[in-house]
N, C-alpha and C. Protein backbone atom coordinates (compact mmCIF):
# COMPACT_ATOMS: atom_id res chain seq x y z
N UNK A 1 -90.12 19.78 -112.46
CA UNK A 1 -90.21 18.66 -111.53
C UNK A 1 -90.46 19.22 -110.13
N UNK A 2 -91.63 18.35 -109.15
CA UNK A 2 -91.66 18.82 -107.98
C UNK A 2 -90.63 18.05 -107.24
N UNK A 3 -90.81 18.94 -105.87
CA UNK A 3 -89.72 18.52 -105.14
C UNK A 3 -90.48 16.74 -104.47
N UNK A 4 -91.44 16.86 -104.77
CA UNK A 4 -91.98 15.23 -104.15
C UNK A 4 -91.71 14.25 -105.80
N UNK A 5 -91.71 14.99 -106.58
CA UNK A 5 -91.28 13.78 -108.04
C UNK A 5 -90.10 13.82 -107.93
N UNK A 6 -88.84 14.87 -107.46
CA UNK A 6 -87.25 14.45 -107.26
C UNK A 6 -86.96 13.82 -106.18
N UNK A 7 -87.71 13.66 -105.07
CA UNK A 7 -87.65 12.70 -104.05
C UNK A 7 -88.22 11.50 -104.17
N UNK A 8 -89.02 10.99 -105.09
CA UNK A 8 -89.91 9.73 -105.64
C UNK A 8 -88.56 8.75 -106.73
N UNK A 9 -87.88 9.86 -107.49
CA UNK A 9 -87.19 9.41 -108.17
C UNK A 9 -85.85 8.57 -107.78
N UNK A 10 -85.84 9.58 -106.39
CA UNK A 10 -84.15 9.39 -105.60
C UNK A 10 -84.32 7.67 -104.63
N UNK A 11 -85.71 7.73 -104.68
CA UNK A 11 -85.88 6.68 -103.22
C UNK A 11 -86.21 5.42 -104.59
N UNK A 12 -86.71 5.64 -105.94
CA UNK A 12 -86.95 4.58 -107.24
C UNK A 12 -85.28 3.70 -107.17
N UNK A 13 -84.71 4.68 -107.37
CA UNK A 13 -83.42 4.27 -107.75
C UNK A 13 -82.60 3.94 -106.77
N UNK A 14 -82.59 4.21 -105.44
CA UNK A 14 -81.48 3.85 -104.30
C UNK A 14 -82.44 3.68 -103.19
N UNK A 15 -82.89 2.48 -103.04
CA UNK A 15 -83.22 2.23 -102.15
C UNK A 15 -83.06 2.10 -100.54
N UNK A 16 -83.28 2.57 -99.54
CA UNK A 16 -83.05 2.69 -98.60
C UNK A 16 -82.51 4.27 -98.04
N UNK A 17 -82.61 5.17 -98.68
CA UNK A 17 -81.82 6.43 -99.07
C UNK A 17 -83.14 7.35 -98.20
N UNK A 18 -82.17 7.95 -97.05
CA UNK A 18 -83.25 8.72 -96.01
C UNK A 18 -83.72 10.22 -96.97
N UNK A 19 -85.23 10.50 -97.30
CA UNK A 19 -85.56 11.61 -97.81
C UNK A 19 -86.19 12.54 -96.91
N UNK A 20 -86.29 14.07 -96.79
CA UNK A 20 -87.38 14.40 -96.32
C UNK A 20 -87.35 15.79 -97.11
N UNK A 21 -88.37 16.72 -97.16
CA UNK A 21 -88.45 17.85 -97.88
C UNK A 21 -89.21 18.48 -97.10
N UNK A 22 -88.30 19.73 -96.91
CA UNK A 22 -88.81 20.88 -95.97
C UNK A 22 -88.91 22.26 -96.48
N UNK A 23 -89.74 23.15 -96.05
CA UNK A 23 -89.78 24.35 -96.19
C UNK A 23 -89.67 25.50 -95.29
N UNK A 24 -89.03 26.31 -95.86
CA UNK A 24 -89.05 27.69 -94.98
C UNK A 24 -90.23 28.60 -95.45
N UNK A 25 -90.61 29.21 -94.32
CA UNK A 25 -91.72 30.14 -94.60
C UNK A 25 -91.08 32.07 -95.25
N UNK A 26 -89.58 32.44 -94.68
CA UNK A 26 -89.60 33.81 -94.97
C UNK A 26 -88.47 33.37 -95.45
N UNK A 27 -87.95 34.56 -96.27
CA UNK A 27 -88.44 35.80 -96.78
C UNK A 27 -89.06 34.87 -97.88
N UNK A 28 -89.03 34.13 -98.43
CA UNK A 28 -89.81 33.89 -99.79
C UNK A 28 -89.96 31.86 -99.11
N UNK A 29 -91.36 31.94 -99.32
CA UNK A 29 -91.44 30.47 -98.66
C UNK A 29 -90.95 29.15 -100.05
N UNK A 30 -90.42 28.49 -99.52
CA UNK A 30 -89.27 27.33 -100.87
C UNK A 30 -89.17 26.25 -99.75
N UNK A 31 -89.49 24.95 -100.82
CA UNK A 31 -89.04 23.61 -100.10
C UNK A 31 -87.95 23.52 -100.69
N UNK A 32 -87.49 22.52 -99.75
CA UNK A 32 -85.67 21.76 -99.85
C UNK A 32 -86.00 20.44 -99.79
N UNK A 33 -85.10 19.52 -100.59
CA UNK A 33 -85.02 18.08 -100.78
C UNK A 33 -83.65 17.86 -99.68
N UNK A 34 -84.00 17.04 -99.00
CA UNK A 34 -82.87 16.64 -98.10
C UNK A 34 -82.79 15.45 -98.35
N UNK A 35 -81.06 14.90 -98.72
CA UNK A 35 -81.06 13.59 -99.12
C UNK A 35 -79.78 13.24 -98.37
N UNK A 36 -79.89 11.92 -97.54
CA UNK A 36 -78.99 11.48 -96.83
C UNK A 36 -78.66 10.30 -97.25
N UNK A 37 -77.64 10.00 -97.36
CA UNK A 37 -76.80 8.58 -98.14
C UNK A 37 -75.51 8.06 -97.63
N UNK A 38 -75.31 6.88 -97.55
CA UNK A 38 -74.08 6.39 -96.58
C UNK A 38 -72.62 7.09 -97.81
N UNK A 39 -71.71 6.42 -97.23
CA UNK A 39 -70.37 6.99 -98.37
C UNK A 39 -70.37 6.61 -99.57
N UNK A 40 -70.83 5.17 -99.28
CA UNK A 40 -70.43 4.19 -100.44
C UNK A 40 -71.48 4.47 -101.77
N UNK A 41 -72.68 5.26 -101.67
CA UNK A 41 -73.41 5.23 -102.34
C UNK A 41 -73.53 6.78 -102.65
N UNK A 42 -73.06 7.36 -101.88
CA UNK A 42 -72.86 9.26 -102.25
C UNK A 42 -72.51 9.33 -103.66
N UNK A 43 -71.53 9.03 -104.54
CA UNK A 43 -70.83 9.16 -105.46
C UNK A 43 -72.41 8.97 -106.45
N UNK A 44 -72.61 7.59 -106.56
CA UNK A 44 -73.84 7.19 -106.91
C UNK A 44 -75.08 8.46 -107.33
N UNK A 45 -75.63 8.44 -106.18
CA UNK A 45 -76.51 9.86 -105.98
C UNK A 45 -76.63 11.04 -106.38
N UNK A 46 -75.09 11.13 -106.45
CA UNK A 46 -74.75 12.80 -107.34
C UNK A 46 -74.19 12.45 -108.70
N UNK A 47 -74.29 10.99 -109.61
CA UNK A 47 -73.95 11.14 -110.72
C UNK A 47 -75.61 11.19 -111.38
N UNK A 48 -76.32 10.29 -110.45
CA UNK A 48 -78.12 10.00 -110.58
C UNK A 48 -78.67 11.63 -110.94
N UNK A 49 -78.60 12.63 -109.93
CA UNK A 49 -78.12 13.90 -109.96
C UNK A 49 -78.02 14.79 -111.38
N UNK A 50 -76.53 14.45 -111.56
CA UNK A 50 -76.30 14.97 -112.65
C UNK A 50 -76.86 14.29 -114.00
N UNK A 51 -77.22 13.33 -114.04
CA UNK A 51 -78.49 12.58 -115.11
C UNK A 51 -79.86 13.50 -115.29
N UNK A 52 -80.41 13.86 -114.15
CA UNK A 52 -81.51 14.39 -114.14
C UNK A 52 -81.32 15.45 -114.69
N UNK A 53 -80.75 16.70 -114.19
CA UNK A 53 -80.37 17.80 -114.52
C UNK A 53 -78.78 17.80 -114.76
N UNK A 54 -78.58 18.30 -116.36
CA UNK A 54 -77.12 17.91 -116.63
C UNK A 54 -76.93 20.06 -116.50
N UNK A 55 -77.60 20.53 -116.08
CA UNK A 55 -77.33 21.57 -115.98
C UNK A 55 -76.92 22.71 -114.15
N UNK A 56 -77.14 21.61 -113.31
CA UNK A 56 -77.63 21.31 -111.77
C UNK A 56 -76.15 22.47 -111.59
N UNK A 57 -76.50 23.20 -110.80
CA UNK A 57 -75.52 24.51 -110.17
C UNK A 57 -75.05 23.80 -109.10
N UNK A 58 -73.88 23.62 -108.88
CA UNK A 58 -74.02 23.49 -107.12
C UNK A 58 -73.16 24.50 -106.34
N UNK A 59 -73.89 24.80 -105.39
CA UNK A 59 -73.40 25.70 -104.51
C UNK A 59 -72.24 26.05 -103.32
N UNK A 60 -72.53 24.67 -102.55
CA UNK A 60 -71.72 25.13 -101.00
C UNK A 60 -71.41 23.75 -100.68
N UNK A 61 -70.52 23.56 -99.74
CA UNK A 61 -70.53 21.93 -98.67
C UNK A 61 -70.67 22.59 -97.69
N UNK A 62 -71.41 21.93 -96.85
CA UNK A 62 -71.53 22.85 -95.28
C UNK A 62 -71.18 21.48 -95.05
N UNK A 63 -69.87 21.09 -94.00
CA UNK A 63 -69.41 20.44 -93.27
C UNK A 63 -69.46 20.36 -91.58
N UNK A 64 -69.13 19.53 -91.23
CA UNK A 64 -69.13 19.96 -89.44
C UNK A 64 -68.70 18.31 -88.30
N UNK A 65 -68.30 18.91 -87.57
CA UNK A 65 -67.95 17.35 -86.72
C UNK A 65 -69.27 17.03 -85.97
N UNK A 66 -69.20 15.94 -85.86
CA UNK A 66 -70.96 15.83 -84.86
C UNK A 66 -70.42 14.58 -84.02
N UNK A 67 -68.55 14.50 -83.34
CA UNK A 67 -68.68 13.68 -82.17
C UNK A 67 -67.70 13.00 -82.93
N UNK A 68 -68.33 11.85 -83.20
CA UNK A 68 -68.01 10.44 -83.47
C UNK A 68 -67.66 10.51 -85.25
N UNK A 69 -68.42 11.35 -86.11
CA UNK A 69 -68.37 11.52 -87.60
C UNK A 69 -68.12 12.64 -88.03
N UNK A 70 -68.00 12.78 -89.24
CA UNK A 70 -67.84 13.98 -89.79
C UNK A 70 -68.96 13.88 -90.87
N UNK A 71 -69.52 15.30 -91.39
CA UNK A 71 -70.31 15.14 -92.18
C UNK A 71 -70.32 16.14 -93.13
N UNK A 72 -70.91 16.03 -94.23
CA UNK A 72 -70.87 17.21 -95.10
C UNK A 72 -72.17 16.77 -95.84
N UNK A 73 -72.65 18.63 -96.25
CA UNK A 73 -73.74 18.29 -97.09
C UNK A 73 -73.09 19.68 -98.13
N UNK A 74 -73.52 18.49 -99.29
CA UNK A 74 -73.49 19.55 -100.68
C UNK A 74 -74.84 19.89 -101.42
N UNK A 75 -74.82 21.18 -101.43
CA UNK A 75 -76.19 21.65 -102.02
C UNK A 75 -76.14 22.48 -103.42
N UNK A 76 -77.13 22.07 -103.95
CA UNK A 76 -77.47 22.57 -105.34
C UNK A 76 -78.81 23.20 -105.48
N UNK A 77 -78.58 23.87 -106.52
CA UNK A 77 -80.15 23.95 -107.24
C UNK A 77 -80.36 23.50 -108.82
N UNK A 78 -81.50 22.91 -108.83
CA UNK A 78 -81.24 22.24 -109.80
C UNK A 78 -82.86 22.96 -110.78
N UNK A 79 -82.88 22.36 -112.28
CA UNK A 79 -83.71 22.70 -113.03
C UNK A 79 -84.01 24.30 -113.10
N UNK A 80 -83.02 24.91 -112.88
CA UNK A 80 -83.17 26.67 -112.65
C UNK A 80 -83.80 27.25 -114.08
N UNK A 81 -83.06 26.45 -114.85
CA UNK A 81 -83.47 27.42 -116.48
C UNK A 81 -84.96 26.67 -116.67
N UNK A 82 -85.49 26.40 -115.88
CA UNK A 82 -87.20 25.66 -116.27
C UNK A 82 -87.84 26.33 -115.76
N UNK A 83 -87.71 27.37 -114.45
CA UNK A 83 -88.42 28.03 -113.96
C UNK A 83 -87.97 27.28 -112.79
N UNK A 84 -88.88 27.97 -111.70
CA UNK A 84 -88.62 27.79 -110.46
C UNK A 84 -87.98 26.45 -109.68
N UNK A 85 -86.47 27.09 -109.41
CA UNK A 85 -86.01 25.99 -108.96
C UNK A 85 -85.79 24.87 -108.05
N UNK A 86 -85.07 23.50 -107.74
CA UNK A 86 -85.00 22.73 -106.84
C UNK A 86 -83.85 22.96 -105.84
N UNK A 87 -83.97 22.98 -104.79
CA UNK A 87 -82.99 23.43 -103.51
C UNK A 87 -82.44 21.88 -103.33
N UNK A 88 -81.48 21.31 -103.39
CA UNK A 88 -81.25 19.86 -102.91
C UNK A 88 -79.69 19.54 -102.12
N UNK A 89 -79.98 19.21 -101.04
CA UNK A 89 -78.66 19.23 -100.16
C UNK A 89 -79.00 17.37 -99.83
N UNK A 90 -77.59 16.94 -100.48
CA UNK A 90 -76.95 15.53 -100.53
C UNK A 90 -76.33 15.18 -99.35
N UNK A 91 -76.24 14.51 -98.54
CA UNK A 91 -75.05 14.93 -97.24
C UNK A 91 -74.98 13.28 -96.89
N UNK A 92 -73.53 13.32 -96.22
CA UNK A 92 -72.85 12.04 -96.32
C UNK A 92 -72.06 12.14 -95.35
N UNK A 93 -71.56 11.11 -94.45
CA UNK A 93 -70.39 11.20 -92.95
C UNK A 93 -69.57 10.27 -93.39
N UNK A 94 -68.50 9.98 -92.96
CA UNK A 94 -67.74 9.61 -92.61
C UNK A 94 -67.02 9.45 -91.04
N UNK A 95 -66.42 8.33 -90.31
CA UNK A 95 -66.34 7.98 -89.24
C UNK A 95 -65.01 8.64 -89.09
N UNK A 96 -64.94 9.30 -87.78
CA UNK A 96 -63.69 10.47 -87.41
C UNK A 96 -62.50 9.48 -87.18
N UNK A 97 -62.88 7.75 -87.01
CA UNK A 97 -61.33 6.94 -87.33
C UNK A 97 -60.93 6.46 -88.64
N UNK A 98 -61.84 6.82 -89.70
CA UNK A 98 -61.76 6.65 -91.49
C UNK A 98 -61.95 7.68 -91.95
N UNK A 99 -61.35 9.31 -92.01
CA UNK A 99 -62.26 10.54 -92.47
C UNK A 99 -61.57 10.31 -93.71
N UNK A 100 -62.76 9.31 -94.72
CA UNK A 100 -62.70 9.69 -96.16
C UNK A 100 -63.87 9.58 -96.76
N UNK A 101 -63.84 10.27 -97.56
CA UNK A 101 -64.96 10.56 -98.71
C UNK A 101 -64.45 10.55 -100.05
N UNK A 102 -65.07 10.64 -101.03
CA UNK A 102 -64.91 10.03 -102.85
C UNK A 102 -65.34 11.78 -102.67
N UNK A 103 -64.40 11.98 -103.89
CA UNK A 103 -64.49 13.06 -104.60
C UNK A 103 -65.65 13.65 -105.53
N UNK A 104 -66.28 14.69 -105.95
CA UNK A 104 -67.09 14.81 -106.74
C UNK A 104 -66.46 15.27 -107.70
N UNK A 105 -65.39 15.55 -107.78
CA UNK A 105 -64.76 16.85 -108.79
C UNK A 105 -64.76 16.32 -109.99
N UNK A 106 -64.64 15.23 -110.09
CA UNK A 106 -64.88 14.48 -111.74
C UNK A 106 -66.74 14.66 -112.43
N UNK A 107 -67.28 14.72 -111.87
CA UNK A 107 -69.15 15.13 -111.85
C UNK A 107 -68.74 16.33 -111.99
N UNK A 108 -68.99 17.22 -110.51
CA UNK A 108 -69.18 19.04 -110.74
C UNK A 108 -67.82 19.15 -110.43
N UNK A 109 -66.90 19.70 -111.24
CA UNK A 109 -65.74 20.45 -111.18
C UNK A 109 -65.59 21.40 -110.04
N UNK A 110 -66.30 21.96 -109.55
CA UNK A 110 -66.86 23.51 -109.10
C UNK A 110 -66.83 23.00 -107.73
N UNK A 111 -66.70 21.52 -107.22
CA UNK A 111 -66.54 21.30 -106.12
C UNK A 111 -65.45 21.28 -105.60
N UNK A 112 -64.30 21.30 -106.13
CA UNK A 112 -63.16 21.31 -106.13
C UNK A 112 -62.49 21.87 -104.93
N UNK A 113 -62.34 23.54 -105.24
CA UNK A 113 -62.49 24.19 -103.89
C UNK A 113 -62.94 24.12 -102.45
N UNK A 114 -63.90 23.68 -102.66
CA UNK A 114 -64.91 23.11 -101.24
C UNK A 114 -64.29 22.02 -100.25
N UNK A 115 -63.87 21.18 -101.96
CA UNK A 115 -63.80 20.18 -101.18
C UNK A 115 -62.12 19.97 -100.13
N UNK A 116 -61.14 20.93 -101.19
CA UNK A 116 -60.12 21.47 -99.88
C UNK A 116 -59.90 21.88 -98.71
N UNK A 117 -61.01 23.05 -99.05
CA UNK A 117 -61.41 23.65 -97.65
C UNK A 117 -61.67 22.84 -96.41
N UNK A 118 -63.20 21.80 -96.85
CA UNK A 118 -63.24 20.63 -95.51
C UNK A 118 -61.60 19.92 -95.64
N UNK A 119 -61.37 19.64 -96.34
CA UNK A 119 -60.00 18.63 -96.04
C UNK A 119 -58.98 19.67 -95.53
N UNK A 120 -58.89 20.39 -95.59
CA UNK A 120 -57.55 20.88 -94.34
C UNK A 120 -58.03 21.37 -93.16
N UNK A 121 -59.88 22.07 -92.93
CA UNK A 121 -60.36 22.27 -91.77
C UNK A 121 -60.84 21.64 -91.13
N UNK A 122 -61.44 20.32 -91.59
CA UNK A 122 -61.85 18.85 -91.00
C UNK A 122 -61.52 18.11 -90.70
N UNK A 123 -60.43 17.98 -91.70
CA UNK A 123 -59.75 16.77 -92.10
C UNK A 123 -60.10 15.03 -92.34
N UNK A 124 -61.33 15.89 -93.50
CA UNK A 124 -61.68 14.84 -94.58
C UNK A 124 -61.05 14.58 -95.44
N UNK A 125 -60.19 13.35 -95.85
CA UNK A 125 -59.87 13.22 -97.09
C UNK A 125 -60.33 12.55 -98.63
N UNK A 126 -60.36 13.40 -99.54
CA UNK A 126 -61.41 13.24 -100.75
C UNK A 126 -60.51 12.21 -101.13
N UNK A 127 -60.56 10.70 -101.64
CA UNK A 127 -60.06 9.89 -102.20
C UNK A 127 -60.41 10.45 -103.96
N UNK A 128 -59.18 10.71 -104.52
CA UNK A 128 -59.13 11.06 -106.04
C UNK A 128 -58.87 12.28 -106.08
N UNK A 129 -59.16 13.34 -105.19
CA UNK A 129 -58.99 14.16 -105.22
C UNK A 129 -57.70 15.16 -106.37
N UNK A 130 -57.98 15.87 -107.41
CA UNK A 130 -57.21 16.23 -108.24
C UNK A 130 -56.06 17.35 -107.91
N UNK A 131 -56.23 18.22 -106.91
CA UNK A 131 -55.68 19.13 -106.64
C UNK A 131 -55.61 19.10 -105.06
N UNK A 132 -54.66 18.09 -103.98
CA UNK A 132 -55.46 18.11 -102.82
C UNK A 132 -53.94 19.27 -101.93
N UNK A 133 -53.85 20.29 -102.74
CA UNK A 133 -52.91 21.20 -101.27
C UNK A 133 -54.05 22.38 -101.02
N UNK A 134 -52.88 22.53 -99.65
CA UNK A 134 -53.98 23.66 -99.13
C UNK A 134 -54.44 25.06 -99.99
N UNK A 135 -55.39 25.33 -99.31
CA UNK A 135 -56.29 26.32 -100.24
C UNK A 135 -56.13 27.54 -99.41
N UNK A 136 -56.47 27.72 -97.97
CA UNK A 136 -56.74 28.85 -96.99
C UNK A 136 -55.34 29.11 -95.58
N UNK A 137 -54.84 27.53 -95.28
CA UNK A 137 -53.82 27.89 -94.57
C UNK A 137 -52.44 27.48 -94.73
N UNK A 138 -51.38 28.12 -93.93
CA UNK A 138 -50.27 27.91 -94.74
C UNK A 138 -49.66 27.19 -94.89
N UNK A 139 -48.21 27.04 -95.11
CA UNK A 139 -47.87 25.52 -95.90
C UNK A 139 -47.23 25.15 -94.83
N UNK A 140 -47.17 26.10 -93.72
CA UNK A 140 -46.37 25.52 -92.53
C UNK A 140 -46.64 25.14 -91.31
N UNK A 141 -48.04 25.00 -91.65
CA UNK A 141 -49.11 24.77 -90.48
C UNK A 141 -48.94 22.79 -90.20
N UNK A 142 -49.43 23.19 -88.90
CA UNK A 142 -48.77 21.87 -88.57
C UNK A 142 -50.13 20.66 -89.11
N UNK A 143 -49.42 19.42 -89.59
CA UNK A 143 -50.07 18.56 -90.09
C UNK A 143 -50.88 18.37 -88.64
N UNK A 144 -52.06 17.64 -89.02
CA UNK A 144 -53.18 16.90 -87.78
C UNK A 144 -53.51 17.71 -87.13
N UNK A 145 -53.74 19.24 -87.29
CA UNK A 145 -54.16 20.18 -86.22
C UNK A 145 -55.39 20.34 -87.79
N UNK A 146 -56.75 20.18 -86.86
CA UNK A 146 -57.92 20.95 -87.87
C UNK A 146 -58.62 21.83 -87.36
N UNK A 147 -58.83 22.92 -87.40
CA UNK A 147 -59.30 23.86 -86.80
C UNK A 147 -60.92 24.25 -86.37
N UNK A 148 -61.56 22.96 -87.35
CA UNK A 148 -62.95 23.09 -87.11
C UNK A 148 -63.54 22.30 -86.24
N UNK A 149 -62.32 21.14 -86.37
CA UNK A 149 -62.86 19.92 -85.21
C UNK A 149 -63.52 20.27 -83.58
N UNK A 150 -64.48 19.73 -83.21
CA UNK A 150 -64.37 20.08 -82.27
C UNK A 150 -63.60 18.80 -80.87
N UNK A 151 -62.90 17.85 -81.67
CA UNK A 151 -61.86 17.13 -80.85
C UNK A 151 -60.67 17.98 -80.30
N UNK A 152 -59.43 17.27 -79.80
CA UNK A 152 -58.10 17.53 -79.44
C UNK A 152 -57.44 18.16 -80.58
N UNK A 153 -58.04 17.58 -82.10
CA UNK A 153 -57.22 18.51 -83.19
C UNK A 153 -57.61 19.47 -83.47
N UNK A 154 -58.92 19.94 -82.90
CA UNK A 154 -59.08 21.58 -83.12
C UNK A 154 -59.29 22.50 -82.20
N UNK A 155 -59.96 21.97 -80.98
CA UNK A 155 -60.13 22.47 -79.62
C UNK A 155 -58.63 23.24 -79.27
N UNK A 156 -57.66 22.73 -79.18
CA UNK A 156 -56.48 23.30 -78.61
C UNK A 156 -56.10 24.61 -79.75
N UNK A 157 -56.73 24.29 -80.79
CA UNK A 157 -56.01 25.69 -81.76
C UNK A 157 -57.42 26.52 -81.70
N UNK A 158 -58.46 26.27 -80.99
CA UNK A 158 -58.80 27.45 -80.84
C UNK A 158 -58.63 28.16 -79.15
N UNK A 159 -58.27 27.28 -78.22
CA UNK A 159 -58.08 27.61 -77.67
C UNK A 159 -56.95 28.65 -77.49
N UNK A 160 -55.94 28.34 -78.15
CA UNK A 160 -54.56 28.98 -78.44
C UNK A 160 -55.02 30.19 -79.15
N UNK A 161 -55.73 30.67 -79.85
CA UNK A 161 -55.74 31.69 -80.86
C UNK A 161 -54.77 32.77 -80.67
N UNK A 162 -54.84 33.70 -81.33
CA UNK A 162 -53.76 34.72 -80.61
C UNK A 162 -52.11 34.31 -81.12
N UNK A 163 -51.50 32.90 -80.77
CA UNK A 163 -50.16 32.30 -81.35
C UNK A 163 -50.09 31.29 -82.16
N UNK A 164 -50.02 31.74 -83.08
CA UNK A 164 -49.68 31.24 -84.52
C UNK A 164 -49.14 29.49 -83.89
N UNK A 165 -50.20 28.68 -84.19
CA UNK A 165 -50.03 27.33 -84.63
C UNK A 165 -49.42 26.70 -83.19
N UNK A 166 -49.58 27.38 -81.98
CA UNK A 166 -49.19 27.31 -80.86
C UNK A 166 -49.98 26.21 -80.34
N UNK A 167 -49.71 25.14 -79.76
CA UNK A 167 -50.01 23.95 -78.58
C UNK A 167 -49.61 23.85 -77.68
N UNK A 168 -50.36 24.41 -76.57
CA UNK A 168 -50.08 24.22 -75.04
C UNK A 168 -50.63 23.01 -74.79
N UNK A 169 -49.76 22.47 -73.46
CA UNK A 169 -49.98 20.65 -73.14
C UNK A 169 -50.89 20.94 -71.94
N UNK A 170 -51.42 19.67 -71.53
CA UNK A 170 -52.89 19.85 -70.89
C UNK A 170 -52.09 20.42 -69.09
């Protein structure tokens, strides 16, 4: 499948669903399917997903605050054992006064991990989530401090670095 027949397919079935497909030129030139989808329909997308290719790898969430939302994109490659594969990054926000998102871990298991990581450094929470304690920091770290944010809940702990879980007042 080309990457313009997995983007033909994605926009058949979910209408309104922002596509675009890009390429890099080095070290080895490869297009990417970029697929953007509100919350409510994310879940959707990546079971559509796993229909197509019931064999689909997935790789990473690259998460990040952008202000007002939070966002994450999960990327895969898909159709690998057919020969040359599909690069496809799904990505979905959530509003920094609702940070929740639906779980994938019931679809790809393998997201599991990932999806901890954003939830204690973001502080996204995966609704369903099967396993939701921390993964990377400790158990005594203070609740509502996220370290990636770039708000009041993470700005001050990086500002602080150096003392352990330390908050100086403005």
């Amino acid at each position: 499948m080309t990457p313009e027949e997995f983007a033909e397919r994605i926009k058949a079935k979910f209408e309104g669903v922002e596509i675009k497909i890009t390429e890099n030129k080095l070290p080895h030139p490869r297009k990417r399917i970029w697929v953007d989808v509100d919350r409510d329909r994310f879940k959707d997308v990546v079971k559509f997903l796993k229909e197509l290719d019931p064999t689909a790898q997935f790789s990473i969430i690259i998460a990040d605050d952008r202000g007002d939302k939070l966002t994450a994109k999960y990327h895969w490659e898909m159709f690998w054992e057919q020969g040359e594969s599909l690069s496809v990054v799904i990505g979905t926000a959530c509003p920094k006064d609702d940070p929740v998102l639906p779980t994938i871990t019931d679809i790809f298991p393998s997201t599991l991990p990932y999806e901890r990581e954003v939830q204690e450094f973001l502080g996204i929470k995966y609704e369903g989530i099967p396993d939701p304690r921390r993964l990377f920091l400790p158990d005594d770290f203070p609740e509502g401090i996220y370290p990636l944010r770039l708000d009041e809940t993470g700005v001050k702990m990086v500002k602080n670095a150096g003392h352990p879980y330390g908050r100086k007042s403005k």
